[in-house]
N, C-alpha and C. Protein backbone atom coordinates (compact mmCIF):
# COMPACT_ATOMS: atom_id res chain seq x y z
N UNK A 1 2.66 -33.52 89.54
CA UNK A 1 1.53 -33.95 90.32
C UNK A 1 0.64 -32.76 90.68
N UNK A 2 0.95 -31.20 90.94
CA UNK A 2 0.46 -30.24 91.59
C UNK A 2 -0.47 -30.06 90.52
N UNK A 3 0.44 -30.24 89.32
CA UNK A 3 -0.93 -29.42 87.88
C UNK A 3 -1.99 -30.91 87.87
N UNK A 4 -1.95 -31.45 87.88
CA UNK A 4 -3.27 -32.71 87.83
C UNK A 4 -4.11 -33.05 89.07
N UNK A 5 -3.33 -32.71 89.83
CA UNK A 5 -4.61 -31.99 91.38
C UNK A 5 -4.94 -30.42 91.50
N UNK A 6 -3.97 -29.74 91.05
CA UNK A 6 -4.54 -28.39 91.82
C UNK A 6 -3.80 -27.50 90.24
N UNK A 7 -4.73 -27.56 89.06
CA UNK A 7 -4.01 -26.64 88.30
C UNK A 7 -4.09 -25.22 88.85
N UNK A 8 -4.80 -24.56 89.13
CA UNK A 8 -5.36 -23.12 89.59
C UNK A 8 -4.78 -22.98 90.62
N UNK A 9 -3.52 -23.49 91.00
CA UNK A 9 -2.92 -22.94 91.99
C UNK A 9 -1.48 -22.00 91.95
N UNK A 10 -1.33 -21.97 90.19
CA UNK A 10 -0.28 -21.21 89.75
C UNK A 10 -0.96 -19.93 89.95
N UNK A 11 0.16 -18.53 89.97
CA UNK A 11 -0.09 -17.68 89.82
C UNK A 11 -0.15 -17.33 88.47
N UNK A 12 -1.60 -16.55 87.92
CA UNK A 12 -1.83 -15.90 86.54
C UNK A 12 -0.79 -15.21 85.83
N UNK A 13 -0.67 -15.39 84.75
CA UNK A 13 0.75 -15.33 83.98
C UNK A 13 1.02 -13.89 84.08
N UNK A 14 -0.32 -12.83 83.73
CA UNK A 14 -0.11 -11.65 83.89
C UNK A 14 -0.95 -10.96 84.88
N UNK A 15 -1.18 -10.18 85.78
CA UNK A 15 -1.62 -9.51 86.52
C UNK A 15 -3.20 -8.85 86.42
N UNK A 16 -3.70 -8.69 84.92
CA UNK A 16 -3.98 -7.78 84.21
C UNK A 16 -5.40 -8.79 84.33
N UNK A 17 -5.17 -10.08 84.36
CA UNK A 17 -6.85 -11.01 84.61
C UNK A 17 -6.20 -11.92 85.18
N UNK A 18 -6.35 -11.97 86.51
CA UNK A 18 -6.12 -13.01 87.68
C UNK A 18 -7.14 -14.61 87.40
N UNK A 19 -8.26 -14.63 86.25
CA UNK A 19 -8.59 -15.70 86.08
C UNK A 19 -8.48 -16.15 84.58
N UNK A 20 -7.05 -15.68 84.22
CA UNK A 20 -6.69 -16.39 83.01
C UNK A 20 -6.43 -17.44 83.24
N UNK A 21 -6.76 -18.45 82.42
CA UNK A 21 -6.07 -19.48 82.72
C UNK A 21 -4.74 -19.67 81.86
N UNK A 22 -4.13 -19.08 81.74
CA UNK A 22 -2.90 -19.66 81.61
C UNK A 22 -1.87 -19.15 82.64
N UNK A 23 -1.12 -20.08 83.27
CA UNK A 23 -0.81 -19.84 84.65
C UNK A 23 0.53 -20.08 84.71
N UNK A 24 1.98 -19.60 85.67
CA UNK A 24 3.13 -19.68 86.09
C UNK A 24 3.10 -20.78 87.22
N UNK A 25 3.97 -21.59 87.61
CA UNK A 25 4.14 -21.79 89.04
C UNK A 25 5.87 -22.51 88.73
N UNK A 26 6.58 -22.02 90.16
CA UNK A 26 7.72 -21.94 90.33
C UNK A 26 7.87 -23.28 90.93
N UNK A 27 9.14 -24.28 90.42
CA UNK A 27 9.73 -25.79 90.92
C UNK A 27 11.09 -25.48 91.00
N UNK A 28 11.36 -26.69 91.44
CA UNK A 28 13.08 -26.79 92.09
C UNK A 28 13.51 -26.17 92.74
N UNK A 29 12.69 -25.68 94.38
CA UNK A 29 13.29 -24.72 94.79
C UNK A 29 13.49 -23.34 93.88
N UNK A 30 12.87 -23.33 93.34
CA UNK A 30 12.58 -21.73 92.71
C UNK A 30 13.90 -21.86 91.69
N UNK A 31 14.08 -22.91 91.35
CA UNK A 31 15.07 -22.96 90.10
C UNK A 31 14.28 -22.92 88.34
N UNK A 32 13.45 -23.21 88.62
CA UNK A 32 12.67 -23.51 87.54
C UNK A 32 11.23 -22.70 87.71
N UNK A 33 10.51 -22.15 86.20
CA UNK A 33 9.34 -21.84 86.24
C UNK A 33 8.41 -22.52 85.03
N UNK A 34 7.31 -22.77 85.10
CA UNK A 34 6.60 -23.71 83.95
C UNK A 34 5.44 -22.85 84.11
N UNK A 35 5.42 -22.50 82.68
CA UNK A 35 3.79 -21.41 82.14
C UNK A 35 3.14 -22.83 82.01
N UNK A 36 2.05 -22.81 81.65
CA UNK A 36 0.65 -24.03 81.39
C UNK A 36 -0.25 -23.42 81.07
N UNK A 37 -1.23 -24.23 80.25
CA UNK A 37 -2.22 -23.45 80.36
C UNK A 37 -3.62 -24.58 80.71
N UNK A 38 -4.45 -23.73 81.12
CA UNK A 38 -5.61 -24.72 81.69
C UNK A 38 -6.89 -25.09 80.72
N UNK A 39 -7.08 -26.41 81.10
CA UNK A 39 -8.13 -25.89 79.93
C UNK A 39 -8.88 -26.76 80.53
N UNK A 40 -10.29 -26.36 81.00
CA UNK A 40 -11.24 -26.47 82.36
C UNK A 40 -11.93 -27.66 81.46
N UNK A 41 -12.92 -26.52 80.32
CA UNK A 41 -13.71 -27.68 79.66
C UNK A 41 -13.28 -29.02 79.34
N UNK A 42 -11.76 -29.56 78.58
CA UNK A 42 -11.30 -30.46 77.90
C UNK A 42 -10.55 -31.11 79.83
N UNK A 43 -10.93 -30.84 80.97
CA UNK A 43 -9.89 -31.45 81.98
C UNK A 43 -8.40 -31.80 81.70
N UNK A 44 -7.87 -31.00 81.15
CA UNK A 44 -6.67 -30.73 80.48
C UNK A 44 -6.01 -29.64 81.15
N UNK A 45 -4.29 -30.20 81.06
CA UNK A 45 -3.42 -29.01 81.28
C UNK A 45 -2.39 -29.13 80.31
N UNK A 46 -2.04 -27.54 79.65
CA UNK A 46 -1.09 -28.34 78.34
C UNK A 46 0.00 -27.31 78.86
N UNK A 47 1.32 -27.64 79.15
CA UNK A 47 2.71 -27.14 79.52
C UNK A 47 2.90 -26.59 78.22
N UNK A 48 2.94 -24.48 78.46
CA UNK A 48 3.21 -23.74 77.11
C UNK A 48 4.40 -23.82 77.33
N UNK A 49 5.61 -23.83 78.28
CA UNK A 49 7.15 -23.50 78.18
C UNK A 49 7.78 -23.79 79.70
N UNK A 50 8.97 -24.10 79.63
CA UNK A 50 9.65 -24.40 81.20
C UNK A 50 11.44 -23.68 80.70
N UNK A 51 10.92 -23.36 82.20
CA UNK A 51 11.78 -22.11 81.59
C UNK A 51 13.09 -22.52 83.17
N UNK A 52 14.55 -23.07 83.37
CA UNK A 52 15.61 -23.45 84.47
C UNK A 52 16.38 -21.93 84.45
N UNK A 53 16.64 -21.51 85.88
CA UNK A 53 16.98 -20.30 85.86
C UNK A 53 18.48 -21.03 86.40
N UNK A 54 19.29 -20.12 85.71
CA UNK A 54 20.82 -20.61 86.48
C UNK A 54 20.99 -19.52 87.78
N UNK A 55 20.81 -20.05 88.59
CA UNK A 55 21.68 -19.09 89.79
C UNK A 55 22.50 -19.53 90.62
C-alpha cells in the first residue's frame, strides 16, 4: 500500500543521487527490504528485488 500512495518515501538506493528513483524501503519490522523502482512518467512502480533478512 505505502508504494501506491507514497512511492518517494523509500530511501534512495545509493547515497550518491538522493533523487534517483530507484528506491529501498524496509518491511516486517525491519525483516525484509524491497528495492523498486519509480517510474513518475508511466505512474508506475516496478519491484527490482525483495530481499528477507534472517535474524
Amino acid at each position: 500500500m505505502v508504494l501506491s500512495l507514497s512511492p518517494w518515501s523509500g530511501a534512495p538506493f545509493t547515497g550518491h543521487n538522493p533523487d534517483a528513483p530507484l528506491r529501498s524501503l524496509p518491511f516486517g519490522e525491519g525483516r525484509g527490504i524491497v528495492t523498486y523502482l519509480v517510474l513518475e512518467a508511466d505512474r508506475q512502480v516496478d519491484i527490482v528485488q525483495i530481499v528477507w533478512l534472517d535474524l
